[in-house]
N, C-alpha and C. Protein backbone atom coordinates (compact mmCIF):
# COMPACT_ATOMS: atom_id res chain seq x y z
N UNK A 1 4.34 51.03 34.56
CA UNK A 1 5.07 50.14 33.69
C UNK A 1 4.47 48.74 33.70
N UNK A 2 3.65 48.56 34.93
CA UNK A 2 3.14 46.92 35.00
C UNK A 2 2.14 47.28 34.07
N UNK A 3 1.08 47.79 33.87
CA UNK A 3 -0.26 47.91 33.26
C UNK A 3 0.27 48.15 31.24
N UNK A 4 1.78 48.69 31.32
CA UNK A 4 1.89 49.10 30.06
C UNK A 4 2.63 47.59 29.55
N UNK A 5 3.39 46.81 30.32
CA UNK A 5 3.80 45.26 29.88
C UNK A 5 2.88 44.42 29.56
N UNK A 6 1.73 44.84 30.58
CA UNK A 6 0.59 43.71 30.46
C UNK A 6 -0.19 43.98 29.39
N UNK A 7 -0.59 45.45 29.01
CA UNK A 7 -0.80 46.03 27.61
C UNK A 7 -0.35 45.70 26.17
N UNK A 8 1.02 45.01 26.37
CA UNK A 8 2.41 44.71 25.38
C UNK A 8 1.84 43.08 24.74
N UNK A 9 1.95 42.49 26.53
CA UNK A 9 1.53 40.91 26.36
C UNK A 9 -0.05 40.34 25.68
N UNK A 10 -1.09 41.51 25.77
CA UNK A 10 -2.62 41.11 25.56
C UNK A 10 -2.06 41.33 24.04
N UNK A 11 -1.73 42.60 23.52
CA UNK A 11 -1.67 42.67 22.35
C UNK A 11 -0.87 41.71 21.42
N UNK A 12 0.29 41.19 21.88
CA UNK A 12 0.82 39.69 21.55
C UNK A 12 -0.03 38.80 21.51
N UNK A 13 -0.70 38.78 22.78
CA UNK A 13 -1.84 37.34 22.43
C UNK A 13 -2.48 37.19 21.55
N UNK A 14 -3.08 38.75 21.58
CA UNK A 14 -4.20 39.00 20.14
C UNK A 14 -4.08 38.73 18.41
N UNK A 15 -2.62 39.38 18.66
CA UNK A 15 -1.96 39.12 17.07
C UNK A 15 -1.57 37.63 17.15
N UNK A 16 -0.87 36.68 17.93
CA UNK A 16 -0.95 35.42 17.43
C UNK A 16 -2.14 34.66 17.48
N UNK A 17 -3.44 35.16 18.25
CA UNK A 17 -4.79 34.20 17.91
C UNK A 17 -5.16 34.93 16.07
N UNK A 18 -4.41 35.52 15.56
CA UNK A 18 -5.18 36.26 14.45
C UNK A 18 -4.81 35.29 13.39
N UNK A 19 -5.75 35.03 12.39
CA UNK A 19 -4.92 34.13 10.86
C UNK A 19 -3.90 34.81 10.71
N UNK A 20 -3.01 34.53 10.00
CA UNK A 20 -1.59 34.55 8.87
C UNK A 20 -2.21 35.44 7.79
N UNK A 21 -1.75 36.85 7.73
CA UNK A 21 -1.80 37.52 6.77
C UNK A 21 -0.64 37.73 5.50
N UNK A 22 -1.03 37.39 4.27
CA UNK A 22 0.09 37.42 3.56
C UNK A 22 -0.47 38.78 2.69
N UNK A 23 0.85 39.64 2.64
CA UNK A 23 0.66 40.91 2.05
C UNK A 23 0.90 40.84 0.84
N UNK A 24 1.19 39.90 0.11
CA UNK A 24 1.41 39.79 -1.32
C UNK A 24 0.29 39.25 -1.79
N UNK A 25 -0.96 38.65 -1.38
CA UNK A 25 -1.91 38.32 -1.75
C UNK A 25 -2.90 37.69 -0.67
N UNK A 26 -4.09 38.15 -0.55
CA UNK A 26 -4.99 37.73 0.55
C UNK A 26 -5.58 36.43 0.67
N UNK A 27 -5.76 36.05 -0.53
CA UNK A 27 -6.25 34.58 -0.82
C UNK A 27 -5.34 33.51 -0.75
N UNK A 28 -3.83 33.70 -0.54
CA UNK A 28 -3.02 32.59 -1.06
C UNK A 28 -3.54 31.70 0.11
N UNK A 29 -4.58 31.45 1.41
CA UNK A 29 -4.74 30.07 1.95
C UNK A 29 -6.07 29.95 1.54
N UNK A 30 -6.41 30.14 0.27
CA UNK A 30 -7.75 29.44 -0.17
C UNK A 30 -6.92 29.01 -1.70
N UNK A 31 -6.00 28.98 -1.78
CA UNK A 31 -5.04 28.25 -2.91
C UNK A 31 -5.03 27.15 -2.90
N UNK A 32 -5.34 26.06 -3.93
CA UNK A 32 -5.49 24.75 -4.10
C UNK A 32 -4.43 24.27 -4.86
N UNK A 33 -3.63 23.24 -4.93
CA UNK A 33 -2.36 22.79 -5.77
C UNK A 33 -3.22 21.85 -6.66
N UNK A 34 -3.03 21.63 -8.00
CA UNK A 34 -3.63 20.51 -8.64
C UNK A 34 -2.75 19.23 -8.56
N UNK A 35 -3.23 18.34 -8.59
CA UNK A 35 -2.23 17.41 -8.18
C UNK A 35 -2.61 15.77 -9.38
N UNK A 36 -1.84 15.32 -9.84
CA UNK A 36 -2.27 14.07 -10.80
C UNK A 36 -2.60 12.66 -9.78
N UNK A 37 -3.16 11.96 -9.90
CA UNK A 37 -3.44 10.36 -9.26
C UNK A 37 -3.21 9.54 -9.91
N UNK A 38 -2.50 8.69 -9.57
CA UNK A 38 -2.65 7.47 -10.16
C UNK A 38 -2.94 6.55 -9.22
N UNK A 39 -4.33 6.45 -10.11
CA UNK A 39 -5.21 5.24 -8.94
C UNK A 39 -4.90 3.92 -9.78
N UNK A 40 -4.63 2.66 -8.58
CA UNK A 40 -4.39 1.78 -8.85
C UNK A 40 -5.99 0.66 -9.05
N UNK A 41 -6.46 0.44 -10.09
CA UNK A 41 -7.74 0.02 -9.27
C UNK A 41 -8.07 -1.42 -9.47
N UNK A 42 -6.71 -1.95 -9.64
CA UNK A 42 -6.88 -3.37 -9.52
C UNK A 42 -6.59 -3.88 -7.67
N UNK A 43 -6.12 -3.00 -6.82
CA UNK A 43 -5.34 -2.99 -6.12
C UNK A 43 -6.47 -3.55 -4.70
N UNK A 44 -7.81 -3.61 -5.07
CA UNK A 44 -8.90 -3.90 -3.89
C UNK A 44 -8.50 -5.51 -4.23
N UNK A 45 -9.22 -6.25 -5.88
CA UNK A 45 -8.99 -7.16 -6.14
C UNK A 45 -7.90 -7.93 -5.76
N UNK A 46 -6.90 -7.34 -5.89
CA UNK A 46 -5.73 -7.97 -5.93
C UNK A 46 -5.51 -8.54 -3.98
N UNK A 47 -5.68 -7.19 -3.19
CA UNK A 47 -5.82 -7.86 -1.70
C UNK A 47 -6.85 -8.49 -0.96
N UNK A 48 -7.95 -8.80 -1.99
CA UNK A 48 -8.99 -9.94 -1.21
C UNK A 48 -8.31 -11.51 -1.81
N UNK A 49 -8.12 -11.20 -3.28
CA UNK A 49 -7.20 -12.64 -3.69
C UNK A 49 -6.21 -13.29 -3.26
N UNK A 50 -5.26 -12.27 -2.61
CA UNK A 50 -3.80 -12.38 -1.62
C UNK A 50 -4.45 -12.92 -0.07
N UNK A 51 -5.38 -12.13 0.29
CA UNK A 51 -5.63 -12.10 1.78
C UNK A 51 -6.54 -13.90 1.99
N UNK A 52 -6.99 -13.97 1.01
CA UNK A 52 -7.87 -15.67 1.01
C UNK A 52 -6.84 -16.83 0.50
N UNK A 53 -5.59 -16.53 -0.13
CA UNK A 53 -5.10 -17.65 -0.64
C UNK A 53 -4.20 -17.75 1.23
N UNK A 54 -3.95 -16.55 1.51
CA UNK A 54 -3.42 -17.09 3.22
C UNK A 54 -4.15 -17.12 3.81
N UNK A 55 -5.44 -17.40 4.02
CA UNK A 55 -6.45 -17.38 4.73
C UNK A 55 -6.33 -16.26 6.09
N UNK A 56 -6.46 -15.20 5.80
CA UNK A 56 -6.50 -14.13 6.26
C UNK A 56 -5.75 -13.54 7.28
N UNK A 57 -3.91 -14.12 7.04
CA UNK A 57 -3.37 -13.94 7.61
C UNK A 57 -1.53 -13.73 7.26
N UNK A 58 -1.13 -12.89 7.93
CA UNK A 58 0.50 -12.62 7.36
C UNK A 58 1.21 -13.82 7.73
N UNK A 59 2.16 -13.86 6.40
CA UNK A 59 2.49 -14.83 6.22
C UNK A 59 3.72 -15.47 6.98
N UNK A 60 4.50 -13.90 7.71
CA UNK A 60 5.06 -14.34 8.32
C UNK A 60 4.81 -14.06 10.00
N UNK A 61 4.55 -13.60 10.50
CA UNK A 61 3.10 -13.97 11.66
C UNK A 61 2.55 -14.49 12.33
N UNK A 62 1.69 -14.59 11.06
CA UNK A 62 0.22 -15.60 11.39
C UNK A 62 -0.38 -14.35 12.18
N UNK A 63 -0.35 -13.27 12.15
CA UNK A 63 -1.29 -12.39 12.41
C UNK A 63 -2.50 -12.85 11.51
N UNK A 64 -4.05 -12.55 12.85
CA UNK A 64 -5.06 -13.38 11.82
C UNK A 64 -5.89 -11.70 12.08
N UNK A 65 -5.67 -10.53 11.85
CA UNK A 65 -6.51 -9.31 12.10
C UNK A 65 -6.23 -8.62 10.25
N UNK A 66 -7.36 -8.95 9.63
CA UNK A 66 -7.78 -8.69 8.58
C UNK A 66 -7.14 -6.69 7.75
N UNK A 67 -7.74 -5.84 8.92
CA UNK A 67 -7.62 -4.54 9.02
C UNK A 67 -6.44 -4.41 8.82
N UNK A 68 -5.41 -5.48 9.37
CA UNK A 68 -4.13 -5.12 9.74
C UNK A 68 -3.35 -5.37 8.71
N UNK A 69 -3.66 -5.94 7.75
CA UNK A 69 -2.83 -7.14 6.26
C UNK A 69 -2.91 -6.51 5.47
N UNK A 70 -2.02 -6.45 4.60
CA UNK A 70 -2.04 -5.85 3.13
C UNK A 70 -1.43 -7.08 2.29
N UNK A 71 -2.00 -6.98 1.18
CA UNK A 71 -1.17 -7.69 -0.06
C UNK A 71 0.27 -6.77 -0.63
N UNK A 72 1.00 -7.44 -0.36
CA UNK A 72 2.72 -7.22 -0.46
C UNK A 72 3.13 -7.47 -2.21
N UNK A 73 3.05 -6.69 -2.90
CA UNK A 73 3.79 -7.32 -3.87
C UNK A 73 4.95 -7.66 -4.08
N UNK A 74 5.68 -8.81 -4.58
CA UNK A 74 7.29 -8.94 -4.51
C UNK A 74 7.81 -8.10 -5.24
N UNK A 75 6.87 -7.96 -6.89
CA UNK A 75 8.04 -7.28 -7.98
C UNK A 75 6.81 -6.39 -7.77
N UNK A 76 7.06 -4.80 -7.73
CA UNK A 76 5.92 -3.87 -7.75
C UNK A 76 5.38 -3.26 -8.61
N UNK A 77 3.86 -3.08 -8.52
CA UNK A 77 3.24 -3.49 -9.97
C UNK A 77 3.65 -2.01 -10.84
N UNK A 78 4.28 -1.28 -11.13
CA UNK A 78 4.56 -0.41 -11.72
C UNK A 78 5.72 -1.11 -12.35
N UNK A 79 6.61 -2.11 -12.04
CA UNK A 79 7.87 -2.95 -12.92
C UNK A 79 7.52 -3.87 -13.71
N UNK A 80 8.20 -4.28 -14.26
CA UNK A 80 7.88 -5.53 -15.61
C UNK A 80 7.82 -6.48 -14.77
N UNK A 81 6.96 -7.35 -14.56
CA UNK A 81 6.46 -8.61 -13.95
C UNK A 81 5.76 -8.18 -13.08
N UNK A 82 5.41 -6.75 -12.61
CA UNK A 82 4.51 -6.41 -11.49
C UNK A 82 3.15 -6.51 -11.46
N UNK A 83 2.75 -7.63 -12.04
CA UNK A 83 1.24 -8.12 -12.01
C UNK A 83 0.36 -8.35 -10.95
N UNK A 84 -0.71 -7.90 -10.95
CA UNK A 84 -1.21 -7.88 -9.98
C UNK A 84 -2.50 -9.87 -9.68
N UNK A 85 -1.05 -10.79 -9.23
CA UNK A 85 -1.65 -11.71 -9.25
C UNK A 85 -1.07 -12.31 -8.32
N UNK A 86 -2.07 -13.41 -7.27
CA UNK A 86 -1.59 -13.89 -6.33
C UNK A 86 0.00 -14.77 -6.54
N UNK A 87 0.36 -14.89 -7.40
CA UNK A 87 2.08 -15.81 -7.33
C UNK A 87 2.92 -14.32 -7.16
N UNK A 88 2.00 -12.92 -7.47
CA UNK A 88 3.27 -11.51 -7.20
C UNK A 88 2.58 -11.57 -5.79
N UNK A 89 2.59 -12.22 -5.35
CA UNK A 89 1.89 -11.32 -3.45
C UNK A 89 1.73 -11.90 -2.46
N UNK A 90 2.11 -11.46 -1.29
CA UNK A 90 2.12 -12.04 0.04
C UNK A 90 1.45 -11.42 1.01
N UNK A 91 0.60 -12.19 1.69
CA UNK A 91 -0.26 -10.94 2.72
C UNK A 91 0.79 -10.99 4.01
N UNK A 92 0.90 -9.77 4.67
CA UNK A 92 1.53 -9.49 5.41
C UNK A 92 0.95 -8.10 6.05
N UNK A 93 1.31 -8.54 7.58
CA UNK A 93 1.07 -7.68 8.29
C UNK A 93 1.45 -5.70 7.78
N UNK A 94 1.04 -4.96 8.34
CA UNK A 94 1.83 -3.92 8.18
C UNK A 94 3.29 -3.30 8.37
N UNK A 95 3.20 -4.35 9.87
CA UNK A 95 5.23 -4.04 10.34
C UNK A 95 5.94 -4.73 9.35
N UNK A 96 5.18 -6.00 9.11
CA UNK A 96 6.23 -7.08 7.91
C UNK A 96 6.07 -6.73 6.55
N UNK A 97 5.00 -5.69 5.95
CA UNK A 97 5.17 -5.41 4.90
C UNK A 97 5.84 -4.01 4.59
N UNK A 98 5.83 -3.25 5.66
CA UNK A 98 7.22 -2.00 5.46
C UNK A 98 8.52 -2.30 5.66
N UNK A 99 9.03 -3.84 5.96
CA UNK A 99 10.05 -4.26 5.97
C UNK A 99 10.58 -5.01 4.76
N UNK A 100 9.46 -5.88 4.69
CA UNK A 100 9.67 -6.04 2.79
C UNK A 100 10.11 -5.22 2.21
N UNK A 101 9.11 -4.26 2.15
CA UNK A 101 9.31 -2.87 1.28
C UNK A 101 10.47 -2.01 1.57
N UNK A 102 10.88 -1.83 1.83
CA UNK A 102 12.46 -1.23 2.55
C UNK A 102 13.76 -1.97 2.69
N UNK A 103 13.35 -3.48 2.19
CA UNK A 103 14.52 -4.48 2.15
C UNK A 103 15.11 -4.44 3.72
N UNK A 104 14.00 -4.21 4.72
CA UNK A 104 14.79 -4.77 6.02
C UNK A 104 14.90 -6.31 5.94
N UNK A 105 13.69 -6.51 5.44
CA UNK A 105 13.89 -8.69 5.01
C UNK A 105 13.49 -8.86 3.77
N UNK A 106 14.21 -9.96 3.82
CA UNK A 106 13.66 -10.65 2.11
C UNK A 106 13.57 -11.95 2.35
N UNK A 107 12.88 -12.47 1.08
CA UNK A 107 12.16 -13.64 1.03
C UNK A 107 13.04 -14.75 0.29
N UNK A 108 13.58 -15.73 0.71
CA UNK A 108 14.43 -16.29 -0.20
C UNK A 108 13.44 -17.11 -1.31
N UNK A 109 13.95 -17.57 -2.54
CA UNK A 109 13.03 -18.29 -3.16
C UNK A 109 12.62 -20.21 -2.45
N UNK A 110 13.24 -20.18 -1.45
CA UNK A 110 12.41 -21.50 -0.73
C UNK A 110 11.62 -21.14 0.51
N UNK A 111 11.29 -19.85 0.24
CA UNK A 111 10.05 -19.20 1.38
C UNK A 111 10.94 -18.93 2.58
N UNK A 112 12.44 -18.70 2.63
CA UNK A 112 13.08 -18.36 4.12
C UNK A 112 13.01 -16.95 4.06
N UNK A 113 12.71 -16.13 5.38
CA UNK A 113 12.97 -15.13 5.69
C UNK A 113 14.50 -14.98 6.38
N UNK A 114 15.10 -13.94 5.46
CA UNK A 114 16.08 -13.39 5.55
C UNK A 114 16.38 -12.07 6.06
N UNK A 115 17.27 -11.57 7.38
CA UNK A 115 16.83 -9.86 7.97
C UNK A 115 18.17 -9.85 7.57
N UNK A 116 18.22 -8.51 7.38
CA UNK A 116 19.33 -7.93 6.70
C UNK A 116 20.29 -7.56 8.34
N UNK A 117 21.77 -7.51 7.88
CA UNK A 117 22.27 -7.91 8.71
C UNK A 117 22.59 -7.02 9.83
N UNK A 118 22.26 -5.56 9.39
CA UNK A 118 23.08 -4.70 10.29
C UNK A 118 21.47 -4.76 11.06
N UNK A 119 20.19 -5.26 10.59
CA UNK A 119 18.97 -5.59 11.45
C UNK A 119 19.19 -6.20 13.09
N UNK A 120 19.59 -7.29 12.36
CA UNK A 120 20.21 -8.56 13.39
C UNK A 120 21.16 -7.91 14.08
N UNK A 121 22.01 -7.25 14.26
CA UNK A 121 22.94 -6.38 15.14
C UNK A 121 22.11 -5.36 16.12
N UNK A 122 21.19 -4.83 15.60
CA UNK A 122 20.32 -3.64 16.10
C UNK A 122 19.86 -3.92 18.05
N UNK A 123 20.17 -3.51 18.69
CA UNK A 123 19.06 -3.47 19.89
C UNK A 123 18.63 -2.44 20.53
N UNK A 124 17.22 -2.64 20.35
CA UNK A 124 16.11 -1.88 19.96
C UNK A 124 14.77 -1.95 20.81
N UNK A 125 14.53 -3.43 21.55
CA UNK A 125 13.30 -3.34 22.29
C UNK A 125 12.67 -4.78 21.64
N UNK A 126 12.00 -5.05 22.75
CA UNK A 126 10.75 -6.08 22.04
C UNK A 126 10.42 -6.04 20.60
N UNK A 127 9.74 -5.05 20.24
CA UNK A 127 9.40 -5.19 19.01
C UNK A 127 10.39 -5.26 17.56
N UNK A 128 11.32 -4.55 17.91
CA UNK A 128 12.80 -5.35 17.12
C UNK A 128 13.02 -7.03 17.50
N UNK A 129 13.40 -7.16 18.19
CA UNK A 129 13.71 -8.57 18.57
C UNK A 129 12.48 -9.59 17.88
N UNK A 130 11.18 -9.44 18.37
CA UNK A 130 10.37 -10.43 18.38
C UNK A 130 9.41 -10.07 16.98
N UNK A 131 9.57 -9.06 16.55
CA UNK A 131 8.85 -8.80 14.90
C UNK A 131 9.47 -9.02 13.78
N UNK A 132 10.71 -8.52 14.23
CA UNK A 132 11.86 -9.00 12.57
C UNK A 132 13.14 -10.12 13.12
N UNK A 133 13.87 -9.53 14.07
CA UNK A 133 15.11 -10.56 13.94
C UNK A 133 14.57 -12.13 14.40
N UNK A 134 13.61 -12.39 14.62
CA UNK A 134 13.04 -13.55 15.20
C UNK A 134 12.62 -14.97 13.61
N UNK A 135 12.16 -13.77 13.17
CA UNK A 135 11.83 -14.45 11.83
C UNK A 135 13.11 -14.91 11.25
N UNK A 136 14.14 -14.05 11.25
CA UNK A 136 15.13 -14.69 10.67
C UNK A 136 15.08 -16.33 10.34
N UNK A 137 15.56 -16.83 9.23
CA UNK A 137 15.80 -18.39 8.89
C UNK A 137 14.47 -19.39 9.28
N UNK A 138 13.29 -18.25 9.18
CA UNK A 138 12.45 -19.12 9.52
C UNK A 138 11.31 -19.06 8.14
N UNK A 139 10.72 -20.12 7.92
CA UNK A 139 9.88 -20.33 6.55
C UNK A 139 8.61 -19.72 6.77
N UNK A 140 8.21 -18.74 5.56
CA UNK A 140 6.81 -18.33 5.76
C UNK A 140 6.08 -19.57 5.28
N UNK A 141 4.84 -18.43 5.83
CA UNK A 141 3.57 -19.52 5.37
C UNK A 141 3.11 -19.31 4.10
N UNK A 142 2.81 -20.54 3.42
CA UNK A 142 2.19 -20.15 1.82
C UNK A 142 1.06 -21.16 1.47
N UNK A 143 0.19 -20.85 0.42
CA UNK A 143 -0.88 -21.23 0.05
C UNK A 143 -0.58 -22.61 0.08
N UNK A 144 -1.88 -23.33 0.52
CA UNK A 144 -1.92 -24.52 0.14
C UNK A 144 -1.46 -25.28 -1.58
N UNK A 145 -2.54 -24.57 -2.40
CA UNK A 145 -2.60 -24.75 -3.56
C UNK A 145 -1.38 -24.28 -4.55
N UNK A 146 -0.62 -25.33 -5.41
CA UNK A 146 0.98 -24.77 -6.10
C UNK A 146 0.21 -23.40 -6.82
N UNK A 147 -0.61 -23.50 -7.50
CA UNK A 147 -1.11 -22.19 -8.12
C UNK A 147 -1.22 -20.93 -7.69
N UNK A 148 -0.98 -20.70 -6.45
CA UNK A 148 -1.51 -19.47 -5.32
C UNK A 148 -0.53 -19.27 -4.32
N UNK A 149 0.52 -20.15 -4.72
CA UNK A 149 2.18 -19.94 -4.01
C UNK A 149 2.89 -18.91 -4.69
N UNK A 150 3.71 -17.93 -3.54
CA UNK A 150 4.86 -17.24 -4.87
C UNK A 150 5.56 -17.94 -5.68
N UNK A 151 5.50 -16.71 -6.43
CA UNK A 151 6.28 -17.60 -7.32
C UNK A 151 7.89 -17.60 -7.20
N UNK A 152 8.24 -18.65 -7.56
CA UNK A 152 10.24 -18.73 -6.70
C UNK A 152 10.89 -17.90 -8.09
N UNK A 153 11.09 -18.02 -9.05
CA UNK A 153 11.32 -16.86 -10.04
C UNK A 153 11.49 -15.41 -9.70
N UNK A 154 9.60 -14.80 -9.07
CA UNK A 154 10.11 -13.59 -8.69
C UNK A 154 10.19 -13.60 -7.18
N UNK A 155 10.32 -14.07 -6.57
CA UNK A 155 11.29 -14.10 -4.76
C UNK A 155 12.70 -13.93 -5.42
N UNK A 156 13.37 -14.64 -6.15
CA UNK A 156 14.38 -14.96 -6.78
C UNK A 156 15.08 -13.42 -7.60
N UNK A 157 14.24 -12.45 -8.01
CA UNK A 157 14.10 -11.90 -8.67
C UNK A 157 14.66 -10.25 -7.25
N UNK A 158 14.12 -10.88 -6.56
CA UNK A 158 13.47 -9.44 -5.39
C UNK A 158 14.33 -10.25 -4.72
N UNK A 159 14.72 -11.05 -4.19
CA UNK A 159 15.61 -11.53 -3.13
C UNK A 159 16.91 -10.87 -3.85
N UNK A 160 17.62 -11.10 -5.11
CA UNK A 160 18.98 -10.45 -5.67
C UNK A 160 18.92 -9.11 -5.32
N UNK A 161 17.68 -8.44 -5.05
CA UNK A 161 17.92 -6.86 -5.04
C UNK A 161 18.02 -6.44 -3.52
N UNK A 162 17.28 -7.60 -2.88
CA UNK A 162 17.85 -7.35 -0.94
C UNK A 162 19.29 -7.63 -0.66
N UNK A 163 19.78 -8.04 -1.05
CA UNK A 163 21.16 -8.72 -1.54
C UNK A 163 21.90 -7.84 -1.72
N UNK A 164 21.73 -6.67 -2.71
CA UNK A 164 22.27 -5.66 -3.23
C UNK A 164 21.83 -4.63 -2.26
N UNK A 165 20.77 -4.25 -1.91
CA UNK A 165 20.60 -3.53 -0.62
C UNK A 165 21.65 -3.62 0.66
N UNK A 166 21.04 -4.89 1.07
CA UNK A 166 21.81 -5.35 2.57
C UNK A 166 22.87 -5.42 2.82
């Protein structure tokens, strides 16, 4: 009975090292899905223009690691005003720009960062504390130049909808 279990177990091993046989058709894992893109291809332009008007750094931050920044749009460029121009965009880190994007914070139109509130309640660890609720009521950084500042319109615009989120 030992030699016929151990017989039981090799042959188990064998059949799960084997591919996935599907009996309704042999090929279905050389099956390809077609799939549509929509490539954005203003979207390189648009984050070297964002990433130099902050001089290569999130805005709320001051992270200065290039790799790490994305250009944030406020209104997103698939919406009406979602232009792809530095007054729609903020460079921001990656943690601070999936928080944008998710309405964990918003941007008031006099550049205050605002965390949404059940945020500020949360405890969570260092990186809660000192990445988002810290920023709270505190002013990002923005371009020197009025031309290459957000624009307070659409903060204004995207701040009413964190509002309605939060």
């Amino acid at each position: 009975t030992v030699v016929a279990d151990q017989q039981q177990e090799a042959r188990r091993v064998l059949e799960a090292s084997q591919p996935l046989r599907y009996p309704e058709d042999n090929d279905a894992r050389r099956r390809y899905i077609t799939a549509t893109v929509k490539v954005r291809l203003h979207q390189q332009g648009f984050r070297e223009r964002v990433l130099e008007a902050y001089n290569q750094q999130c805005a709320l931050c001051r992270l200065r690691h290039p790799e790490l920044l994305d250009a944030a749009h406020i209104i997103p460029d698939g919406e009406p005003g979602g232009v792809p121009i530095v007054p729609n965009g903020l460079s921001l880190c990656r943690l601070h720009h999936g928080a944008f994007d998710r309405f964990l914070i918003g941007i008031r139109p006099d550049y205050t960062v605002e965390v949404r509130k059940s945020v500020l309640e949360e405890h969570d660890g260092p990186m809660l504390r000192h990445g988002l609720q810290e920023a709270h009521n505190q002013r990002i950084l923005i371009p020197g130049p009025a031309h290459l500042r957000p624009s307070t319109d659409l903060l204004e615009r995207r701040y009413e909808r964190f509002q309605r989120v939060g």
